[in-house]
N, C-alpha and C. Protein backbone atom coordinates (compact mmCIF):
# COMPACT_ATOMS: atom_id res chain seq x y z
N UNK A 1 19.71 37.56 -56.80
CA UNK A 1 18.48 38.31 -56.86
C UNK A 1 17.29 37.40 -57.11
N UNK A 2 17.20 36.94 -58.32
CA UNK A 2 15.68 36.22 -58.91
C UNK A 2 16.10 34.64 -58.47
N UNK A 3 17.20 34.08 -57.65
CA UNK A 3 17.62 32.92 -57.26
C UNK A 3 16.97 33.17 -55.58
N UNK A 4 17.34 34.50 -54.77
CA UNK A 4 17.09 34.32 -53.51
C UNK A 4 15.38 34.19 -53.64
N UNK A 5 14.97 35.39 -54.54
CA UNK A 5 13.40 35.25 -54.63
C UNK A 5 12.60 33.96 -54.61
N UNK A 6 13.25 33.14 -55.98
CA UNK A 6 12.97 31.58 -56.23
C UNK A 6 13.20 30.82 -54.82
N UNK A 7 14.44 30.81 -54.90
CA UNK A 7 14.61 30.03 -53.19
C UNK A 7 14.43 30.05 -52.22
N UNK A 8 14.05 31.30 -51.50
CA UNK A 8 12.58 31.89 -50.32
C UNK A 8 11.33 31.56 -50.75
N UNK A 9 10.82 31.80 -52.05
CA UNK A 9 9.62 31.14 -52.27
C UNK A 9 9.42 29.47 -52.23
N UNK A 10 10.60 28.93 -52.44
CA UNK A 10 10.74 27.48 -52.33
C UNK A 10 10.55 27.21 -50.83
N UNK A 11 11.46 27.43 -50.16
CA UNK A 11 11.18 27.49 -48.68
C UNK A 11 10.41 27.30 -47.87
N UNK A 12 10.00 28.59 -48.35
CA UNK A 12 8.48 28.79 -48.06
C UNK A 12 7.57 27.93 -48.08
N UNK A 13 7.22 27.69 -49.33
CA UNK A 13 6.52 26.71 -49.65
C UNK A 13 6.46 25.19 -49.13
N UNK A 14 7.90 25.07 -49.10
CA UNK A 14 8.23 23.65 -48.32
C UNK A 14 8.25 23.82 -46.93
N UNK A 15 7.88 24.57 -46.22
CA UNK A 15 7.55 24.80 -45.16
C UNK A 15 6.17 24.01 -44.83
N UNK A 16 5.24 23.86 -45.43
CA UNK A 16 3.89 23.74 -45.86
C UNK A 16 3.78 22.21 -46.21
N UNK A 17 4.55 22.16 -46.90
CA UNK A 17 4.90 20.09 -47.05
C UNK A 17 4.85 19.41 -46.46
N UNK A 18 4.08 18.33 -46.65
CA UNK A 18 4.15 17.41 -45.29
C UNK A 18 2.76 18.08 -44.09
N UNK A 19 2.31 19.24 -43.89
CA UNK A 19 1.95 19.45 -43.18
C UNK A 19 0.84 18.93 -42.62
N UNK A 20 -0.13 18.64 -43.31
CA UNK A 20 -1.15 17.05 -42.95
C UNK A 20 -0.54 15.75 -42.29
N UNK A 21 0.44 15.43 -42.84
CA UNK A 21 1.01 14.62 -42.00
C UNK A 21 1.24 14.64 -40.71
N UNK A 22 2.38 15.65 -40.90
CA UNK A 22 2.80 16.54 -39.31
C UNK A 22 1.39 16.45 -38.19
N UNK A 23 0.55 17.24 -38.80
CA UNK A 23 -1.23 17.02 -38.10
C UNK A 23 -1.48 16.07 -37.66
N UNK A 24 -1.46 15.02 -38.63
CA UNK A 24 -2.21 13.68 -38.66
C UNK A 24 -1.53 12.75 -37.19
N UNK A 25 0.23 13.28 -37.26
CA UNK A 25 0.77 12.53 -36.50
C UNK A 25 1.06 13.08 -35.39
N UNK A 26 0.69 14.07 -35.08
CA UNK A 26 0.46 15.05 -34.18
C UNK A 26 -1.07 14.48 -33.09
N UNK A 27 -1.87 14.39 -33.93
CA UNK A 27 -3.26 13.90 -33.52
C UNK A 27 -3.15 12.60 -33.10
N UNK A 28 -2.61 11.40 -33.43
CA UNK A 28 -2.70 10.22 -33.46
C UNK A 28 -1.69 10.48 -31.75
N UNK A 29 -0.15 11.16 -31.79
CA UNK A 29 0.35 11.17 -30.42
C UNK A 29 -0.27 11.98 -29.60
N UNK A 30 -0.81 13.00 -29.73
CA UNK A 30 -1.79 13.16 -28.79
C UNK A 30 -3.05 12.23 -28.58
N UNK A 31 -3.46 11.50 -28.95
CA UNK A 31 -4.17 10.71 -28.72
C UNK A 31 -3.58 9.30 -27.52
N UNK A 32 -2.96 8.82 -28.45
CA UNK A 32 -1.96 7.98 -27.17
C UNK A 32 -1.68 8.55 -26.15
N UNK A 33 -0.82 9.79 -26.16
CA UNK A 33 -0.74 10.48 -25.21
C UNK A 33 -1.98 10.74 -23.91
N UNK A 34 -2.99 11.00 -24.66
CA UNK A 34 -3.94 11.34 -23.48
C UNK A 34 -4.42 9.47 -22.82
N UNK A 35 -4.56 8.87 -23.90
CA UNK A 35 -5.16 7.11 -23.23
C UNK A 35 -3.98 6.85 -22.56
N UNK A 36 -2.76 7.01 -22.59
CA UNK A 36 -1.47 6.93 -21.43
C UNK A 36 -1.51 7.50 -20.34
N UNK A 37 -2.14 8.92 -20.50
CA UNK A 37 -2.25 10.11 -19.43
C UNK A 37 -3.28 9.08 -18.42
N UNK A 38 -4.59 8.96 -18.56
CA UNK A 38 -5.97 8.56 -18.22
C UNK A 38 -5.66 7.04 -17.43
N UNK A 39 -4.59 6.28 -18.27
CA UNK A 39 -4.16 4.89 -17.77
C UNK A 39 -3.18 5.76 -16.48
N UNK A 40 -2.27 6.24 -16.73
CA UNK A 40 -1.27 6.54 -15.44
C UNK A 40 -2.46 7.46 -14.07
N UNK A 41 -2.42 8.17 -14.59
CA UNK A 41 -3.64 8.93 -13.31
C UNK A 41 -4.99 8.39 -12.72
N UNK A 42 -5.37 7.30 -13.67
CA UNK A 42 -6.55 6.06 -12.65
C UNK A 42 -5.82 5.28 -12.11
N UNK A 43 -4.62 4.38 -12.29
CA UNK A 43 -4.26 3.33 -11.56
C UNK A 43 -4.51 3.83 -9.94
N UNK A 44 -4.54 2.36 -9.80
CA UNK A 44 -5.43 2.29 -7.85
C UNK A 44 -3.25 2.80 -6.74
N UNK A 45 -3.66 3.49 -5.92
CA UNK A 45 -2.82 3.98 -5.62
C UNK A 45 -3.10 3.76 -3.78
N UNK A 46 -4.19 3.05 -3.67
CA UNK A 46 -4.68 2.94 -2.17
C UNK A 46 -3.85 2.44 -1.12
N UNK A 47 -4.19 2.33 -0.06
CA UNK A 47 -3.82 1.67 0.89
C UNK A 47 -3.66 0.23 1.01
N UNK A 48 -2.45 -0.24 0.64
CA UNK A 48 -3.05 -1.85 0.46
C UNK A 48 -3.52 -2.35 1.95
N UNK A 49 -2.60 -1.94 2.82
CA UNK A 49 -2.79 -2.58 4.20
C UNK A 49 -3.87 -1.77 5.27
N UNK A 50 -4.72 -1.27 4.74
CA UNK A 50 -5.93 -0.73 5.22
C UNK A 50 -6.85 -1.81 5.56
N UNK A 51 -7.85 -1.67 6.45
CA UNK A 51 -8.53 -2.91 7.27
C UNK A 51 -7.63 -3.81 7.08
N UNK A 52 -6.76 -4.33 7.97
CA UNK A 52 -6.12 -4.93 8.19
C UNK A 52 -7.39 -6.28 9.47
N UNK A 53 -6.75 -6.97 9.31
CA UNK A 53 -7.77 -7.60 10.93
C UNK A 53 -6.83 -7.77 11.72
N UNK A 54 -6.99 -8.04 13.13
CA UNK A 54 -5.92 -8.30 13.79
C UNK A 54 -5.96 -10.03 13.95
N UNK A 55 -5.28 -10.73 13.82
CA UNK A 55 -5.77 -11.99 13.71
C UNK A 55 -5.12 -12.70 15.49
N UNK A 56 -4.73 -11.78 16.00
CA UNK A 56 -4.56 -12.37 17.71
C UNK A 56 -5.64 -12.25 18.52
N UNK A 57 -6.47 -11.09 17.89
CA UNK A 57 -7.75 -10.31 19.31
C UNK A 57 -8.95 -11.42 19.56
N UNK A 58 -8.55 -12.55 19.02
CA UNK A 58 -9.42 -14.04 19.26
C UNK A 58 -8.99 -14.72 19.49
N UNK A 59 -8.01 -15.40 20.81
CA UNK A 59 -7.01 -16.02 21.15
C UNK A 59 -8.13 -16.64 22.06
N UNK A 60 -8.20 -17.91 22.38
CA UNK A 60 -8.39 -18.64 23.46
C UNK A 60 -7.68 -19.01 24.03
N UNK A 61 -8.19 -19.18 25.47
CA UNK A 61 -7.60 -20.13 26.61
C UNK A 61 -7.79 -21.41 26.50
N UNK A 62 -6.52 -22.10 26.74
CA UNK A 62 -6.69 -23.33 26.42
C UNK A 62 -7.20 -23.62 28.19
N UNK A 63 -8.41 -24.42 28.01
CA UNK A 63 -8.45 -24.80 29.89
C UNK A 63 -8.65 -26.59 29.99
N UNK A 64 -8.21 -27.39 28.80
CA UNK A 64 -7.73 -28.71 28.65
C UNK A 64 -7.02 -29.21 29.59
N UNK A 65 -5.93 -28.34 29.52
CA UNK A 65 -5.06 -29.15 30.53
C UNK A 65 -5.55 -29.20 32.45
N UNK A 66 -5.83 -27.50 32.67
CA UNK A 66 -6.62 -27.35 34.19
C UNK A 66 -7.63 -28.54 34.35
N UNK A 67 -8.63 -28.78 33.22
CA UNK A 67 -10.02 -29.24 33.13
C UNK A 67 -9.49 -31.03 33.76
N UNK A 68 -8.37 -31.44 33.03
CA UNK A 68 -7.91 -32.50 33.34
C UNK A 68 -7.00 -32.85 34.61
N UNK A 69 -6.29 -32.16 34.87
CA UNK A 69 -5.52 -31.96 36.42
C UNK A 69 -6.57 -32.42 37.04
N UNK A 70 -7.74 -31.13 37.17
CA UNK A 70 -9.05 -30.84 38.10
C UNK A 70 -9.72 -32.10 38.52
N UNK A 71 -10.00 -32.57 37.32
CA UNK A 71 -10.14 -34.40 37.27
C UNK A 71 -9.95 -35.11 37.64
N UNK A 72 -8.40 -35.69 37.75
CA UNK A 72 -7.52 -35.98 37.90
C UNK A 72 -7.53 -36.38 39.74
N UNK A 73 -7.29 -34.68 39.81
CA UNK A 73 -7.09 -34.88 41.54
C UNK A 73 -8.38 -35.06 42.39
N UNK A 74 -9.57 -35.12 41.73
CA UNK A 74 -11.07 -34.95 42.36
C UNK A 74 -11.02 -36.57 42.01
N UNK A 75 -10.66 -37.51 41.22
CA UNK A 75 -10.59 -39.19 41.09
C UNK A 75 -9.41 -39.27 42.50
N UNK A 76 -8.78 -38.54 42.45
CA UNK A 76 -7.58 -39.33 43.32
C UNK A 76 -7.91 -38.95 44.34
N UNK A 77 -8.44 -38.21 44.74
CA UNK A 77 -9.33 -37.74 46.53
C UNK A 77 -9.72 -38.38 46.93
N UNK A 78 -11.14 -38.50 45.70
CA UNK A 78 -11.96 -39.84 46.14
C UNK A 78 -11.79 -40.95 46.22
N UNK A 79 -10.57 -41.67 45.47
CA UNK A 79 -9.59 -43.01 46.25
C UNK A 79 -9.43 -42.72 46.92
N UNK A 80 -8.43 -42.04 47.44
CA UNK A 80 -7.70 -41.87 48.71
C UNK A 80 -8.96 -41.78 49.67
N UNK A 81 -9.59 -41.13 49.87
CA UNK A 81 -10.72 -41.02 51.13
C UNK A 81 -11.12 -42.70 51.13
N UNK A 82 -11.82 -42.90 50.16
CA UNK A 82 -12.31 -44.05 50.11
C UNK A 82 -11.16 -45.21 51.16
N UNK A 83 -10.35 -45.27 50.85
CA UNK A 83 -9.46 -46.09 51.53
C UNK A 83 -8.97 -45.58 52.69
N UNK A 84 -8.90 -44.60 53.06
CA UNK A 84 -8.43 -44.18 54.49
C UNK A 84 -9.66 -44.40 55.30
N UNK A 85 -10.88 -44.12 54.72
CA UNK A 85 -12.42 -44.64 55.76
C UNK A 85 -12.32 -45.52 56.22
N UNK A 86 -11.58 -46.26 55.35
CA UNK A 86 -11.67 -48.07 55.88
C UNK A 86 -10.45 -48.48 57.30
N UNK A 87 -9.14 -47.35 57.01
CA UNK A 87 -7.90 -47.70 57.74
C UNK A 87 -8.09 -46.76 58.75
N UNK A 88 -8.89 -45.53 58.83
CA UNK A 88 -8.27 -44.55 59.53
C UNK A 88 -9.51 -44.06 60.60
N UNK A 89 -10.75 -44.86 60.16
CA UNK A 89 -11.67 -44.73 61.08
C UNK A 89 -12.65 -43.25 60.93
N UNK A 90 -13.98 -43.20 61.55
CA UNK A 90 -14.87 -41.82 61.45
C UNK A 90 -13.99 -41.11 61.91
N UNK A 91 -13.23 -40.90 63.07
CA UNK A 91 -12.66 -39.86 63.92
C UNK A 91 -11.84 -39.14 62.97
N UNK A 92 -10.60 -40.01 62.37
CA UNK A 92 -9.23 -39.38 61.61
C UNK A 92 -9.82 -38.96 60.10
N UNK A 93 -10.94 -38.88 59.63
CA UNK A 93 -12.04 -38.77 58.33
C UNK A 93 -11.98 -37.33 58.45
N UNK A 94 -12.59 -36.73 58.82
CA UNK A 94 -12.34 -35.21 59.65
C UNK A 94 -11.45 -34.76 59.10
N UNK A 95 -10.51 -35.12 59.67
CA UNK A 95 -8.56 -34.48 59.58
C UNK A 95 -8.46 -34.58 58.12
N UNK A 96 -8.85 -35.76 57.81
CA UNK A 96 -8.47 -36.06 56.31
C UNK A 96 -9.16 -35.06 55.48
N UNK A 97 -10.14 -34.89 55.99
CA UNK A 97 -11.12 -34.41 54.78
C UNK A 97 -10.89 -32.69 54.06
N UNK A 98 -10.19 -32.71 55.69
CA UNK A 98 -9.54 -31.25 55.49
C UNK A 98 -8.52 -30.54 55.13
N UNK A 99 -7.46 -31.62 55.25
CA UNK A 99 -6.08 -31.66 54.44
C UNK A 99 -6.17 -31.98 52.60
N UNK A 100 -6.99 -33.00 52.78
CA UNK A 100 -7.46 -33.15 51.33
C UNK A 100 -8.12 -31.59 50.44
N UNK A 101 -9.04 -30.93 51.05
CA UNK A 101 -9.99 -29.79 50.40
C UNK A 101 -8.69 -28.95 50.21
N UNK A 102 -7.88 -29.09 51.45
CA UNK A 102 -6.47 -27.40 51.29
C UNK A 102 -5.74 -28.13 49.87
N UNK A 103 -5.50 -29.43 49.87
CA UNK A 103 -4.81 -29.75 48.46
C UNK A 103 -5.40 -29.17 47.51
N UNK A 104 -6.72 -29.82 47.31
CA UNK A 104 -7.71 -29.28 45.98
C UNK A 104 -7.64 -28.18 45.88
N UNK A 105 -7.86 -27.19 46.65
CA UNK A 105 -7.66 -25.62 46.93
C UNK A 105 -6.51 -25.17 46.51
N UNK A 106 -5.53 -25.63 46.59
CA UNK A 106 -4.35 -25.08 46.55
C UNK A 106 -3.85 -25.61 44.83
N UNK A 107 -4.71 -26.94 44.02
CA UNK A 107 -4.41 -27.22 43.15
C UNK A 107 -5.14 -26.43 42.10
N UNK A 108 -6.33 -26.14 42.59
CA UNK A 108 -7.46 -24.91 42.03
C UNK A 108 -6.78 -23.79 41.76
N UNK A 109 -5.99 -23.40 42.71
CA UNK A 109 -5.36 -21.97 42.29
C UNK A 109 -4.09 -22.57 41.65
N UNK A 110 -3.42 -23.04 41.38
CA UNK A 110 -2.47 -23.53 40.42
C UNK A 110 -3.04 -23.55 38.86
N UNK A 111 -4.18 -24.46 38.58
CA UNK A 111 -4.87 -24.62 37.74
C UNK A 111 -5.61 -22.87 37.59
N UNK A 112 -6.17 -22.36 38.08
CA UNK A 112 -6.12 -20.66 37.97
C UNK A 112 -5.19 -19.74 37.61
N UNK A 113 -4.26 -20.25 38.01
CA UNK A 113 -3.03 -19.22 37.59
C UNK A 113 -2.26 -19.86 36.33
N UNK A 114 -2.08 -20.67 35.97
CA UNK A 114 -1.69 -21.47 34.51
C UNK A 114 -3.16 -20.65 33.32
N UNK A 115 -4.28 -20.70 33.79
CA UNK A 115 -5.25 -20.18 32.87
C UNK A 115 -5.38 -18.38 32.82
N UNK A 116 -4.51 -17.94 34.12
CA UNK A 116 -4.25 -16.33 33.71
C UNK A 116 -2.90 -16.18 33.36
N UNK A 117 -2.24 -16.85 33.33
CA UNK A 117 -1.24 -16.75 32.35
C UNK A 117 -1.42 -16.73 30.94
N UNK A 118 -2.11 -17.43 30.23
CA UNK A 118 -2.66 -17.60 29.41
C UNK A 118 -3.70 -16.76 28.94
N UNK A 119 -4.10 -16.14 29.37
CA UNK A 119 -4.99 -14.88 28.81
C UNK A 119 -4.53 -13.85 29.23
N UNK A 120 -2.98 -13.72 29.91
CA UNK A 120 -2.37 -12.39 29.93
C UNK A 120 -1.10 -12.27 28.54
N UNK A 121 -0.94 -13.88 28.07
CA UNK A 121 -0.02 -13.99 27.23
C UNK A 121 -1.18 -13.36 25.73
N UNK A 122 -2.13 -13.98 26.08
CA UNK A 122 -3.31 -13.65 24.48
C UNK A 122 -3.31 -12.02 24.74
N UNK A 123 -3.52 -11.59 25.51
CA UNK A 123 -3.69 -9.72 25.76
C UNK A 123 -2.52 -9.24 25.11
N UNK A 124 -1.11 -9.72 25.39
CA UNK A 124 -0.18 -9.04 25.01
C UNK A 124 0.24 -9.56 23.74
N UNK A 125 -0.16 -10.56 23.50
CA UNK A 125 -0.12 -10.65 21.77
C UNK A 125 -1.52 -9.96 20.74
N UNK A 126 -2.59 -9.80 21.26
CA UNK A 126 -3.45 -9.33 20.60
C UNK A 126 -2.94 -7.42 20.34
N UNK A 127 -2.58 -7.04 21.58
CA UNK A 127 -1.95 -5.48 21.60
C UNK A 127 -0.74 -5.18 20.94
N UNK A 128 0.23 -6.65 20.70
CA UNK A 128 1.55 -6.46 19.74
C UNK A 128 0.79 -6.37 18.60
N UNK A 129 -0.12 -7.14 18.16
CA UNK A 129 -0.64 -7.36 16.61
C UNK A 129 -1.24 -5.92 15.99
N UNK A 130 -1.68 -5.67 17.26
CA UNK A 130 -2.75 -4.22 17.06
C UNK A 130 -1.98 -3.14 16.61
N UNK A 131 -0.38 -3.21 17.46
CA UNK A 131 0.20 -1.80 17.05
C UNK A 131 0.56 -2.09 15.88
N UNK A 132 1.10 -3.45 15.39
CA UNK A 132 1.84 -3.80 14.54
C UNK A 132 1.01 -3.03 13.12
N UNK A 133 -0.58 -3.62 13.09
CA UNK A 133 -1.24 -3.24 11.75
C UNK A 133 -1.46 -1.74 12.00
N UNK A 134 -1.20 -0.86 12.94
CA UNK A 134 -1.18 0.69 12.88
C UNK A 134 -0.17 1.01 12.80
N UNK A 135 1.04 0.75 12.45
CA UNK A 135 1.79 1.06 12.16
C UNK A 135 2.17 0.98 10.27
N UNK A 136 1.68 -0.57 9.99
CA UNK A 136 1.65 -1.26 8.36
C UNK A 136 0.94 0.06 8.43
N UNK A 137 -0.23 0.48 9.07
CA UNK A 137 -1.39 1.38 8.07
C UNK A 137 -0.69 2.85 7.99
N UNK A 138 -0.15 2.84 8.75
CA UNK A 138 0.64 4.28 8.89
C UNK A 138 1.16 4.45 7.57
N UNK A 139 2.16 3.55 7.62
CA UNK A 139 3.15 2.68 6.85
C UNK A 139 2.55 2.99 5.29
N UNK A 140 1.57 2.42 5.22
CA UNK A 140 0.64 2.24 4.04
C UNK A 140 0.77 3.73 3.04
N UNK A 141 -0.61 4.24 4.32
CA UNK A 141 -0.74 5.79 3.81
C UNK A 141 0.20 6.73 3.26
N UNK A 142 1.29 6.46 3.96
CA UNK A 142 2.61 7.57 3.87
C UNK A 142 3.13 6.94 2.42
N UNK A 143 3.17 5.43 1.90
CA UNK A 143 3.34 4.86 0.73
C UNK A 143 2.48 5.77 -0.30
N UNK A 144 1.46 5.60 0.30
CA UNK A 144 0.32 6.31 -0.82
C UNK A 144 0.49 7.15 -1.06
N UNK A 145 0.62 8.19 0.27
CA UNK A 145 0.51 9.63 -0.09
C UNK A 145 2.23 10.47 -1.31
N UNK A 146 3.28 9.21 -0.85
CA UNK A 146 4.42 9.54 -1.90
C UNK A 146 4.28 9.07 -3.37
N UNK A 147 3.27 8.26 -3.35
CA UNK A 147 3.10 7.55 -4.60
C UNK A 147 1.80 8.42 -5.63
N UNK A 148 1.00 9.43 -5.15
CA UNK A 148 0.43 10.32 -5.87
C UNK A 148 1.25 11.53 -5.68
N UNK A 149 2.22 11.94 -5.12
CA UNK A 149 2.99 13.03 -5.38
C UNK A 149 3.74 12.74 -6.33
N UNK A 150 4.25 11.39 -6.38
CA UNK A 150 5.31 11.06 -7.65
C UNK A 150 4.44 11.05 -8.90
N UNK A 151 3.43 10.86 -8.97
CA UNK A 151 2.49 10.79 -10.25
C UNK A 151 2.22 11.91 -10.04
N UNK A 152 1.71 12.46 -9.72
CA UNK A 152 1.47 14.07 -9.48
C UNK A 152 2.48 15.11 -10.69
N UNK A 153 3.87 15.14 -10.19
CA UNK A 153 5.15 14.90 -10.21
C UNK A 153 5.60 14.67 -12.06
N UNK A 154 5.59 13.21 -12.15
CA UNK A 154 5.19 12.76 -13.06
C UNK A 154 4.26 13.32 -14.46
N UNK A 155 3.19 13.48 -14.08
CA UNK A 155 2.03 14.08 -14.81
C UNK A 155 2.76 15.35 -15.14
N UNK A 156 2.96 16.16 -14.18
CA UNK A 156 3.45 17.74 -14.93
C UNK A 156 5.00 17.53 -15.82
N UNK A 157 5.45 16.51 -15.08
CA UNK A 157 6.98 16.29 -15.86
C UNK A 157 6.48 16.28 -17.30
N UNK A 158 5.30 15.40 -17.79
CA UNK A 158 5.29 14.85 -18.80
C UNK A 158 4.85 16.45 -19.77
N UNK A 159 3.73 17.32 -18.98
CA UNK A 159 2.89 18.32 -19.35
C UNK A 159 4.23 19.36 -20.01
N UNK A 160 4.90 19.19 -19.59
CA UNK A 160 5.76 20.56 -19.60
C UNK A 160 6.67 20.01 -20.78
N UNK A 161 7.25 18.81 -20.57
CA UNK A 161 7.97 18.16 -21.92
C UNK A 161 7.35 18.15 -22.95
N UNK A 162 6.08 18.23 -23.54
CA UNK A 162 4.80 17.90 -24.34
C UNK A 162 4.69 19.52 -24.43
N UNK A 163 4.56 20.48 -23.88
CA UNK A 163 4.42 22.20 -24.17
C UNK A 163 5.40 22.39 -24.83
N UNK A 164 6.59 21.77 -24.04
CA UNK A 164 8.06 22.73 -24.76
C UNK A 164 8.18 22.05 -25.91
N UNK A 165 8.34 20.76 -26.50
CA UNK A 165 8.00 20.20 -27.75
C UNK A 165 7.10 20.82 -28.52
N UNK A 166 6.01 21.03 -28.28
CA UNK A 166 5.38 22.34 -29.19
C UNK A 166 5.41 23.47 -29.82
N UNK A 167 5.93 23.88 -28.42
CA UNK A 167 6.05 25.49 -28.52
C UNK A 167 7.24 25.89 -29.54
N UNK A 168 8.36 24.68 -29.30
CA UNK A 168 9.94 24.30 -30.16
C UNK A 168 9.25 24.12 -31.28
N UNK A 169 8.51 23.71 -31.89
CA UNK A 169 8.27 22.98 -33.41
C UNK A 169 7.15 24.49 -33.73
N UNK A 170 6.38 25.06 -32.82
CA UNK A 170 5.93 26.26 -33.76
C UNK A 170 6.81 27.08 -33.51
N UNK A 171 8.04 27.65 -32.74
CA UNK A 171 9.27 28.63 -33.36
C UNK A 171 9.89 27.85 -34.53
N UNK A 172 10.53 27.09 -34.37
CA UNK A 172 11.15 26.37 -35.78
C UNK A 172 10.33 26.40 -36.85
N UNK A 173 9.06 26.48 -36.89
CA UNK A 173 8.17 26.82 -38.39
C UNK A 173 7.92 28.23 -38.47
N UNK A 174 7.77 28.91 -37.56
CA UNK A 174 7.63 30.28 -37.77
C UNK A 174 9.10 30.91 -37.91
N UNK A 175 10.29 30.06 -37.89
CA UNK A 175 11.90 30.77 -37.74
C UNK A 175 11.89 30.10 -39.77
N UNK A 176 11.44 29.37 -40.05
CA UNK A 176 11.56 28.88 -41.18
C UNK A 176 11.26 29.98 -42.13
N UNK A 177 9.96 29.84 -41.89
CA UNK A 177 9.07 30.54 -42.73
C UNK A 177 9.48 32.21 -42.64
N UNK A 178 10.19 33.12 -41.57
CA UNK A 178 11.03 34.33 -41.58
C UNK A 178 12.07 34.18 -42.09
N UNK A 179 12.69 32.99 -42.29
CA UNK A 179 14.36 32.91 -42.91
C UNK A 179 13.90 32.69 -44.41
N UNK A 180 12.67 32.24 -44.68
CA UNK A 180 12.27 32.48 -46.50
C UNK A 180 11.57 33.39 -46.85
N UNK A 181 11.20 34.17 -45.84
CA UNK A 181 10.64 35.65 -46.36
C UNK A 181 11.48 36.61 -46.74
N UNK A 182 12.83 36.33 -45.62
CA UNK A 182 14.16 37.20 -45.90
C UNK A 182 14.89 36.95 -46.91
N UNK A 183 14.75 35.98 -47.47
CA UNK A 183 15.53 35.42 -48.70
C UNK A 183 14.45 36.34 -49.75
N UNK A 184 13.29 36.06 -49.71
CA UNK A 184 12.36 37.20 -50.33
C UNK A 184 12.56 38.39 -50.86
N UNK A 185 12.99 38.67 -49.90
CA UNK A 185 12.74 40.70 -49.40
C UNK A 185 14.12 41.09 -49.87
N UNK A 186 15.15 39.81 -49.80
CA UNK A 186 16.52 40.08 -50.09
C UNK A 186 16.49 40.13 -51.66
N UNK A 187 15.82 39.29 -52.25
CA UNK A 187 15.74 38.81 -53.70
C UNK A 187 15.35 40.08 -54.54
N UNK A 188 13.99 40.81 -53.87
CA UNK A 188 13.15 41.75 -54.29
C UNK A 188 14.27 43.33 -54.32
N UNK A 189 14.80 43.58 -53.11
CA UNK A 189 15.46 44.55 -52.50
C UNK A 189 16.53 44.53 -54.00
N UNK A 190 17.05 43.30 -54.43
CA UNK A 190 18.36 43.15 -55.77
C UNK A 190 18.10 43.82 -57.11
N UNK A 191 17.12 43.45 -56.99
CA UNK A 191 16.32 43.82 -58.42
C UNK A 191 16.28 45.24 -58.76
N UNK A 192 16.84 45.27 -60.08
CA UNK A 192 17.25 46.72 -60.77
C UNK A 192 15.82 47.13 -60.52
N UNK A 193 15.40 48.68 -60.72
CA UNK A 193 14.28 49.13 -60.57
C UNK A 193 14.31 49.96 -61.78
């Protein structure tokens, strides 16, 4: 009887104990809590591979080597003529002069086609490079866009663990504080009248 009374009122009371603390440390993890929250939900989450450059779409032609052929056979013409004037006379000069131009001609388009090779090889590497960084960027975004759903994700994981921890610690003080009222009411209820 006057033991349950005493010992529900104890209860009770010690229910209440500590409770600044409880506050204090309550306040201090919510506090961390939110400068943790604020740190996880600013971090940079961007596109790393956004503007990308393409580093092929500035390819030169090398025209060194044509430039030198070209050279080359325009010095050796002009020997050769030079010395056939002397062996082969005005008349056979003619003939020569014209077999010689179909060479050059024919070395011109050699030297032409070595230099479109070469800027059909730069086209198709500048257009591999091109898909390549739309694809990284594709690539990128779709990174991104899973990486704020997981924080997203994340964030409520944490929200809901942090409620139910609460909500658990005010039933457990309010289940306290009814299990020493009943000890109370039980104590009171004993008592001769």
């Amino acid at each position: 009887m006057y033991g349950d009374i005493i010992g529900g009122a104890l209860k009770f009371g010690a229910s209440y104990i500590g409770g600044k603390k409880r506050l204090a440390r309550e306040e201090e993890a919510k506090g961390l809590f939110d400068s943790a929250y604020q740190g996880y939900m600013t971090q940079d989450i961007s596109n790393t591979f956004s503007n990308m450059e393409n580093t092929m779409e500035d390819l030169t032609v090398n025209t060194q080597a044509a430039d030198f052929a070209a050279a080359q056979q325009a010095q050796g013409l002009a020997n050769t003529m030079g010395s056939l004037r002397q062996s082969a006379g005005s008349s056979g000069i003619a003939a020569l002069a014209q077999s010689l131009a179909n060479a050059q001609s024919q070395n011109a388009q050699q030297a032409s086609a070595s230099i479109g090779q070469q800027e059909s090889m730069n086209q198709r590497l500048a257009a591999q490079q091109a898909g390549t960084l739309q694809s990284m960027e594709r690539a990128g975004e779709e990174r991104a866009m899973g990486r704020e759903t997981e924080r997203l994700g994340t964030s409520l994981g944490m929200q809901q663990a942090e409620l139910a921890s609460a909500q658990a610690d005010i039933r457990a003080a309010q289940q306290a504080r009814a299990t020493a009222i009943g000890e109370i009411a039980g104590g009171v209820a004993g008592l001769p009248f």
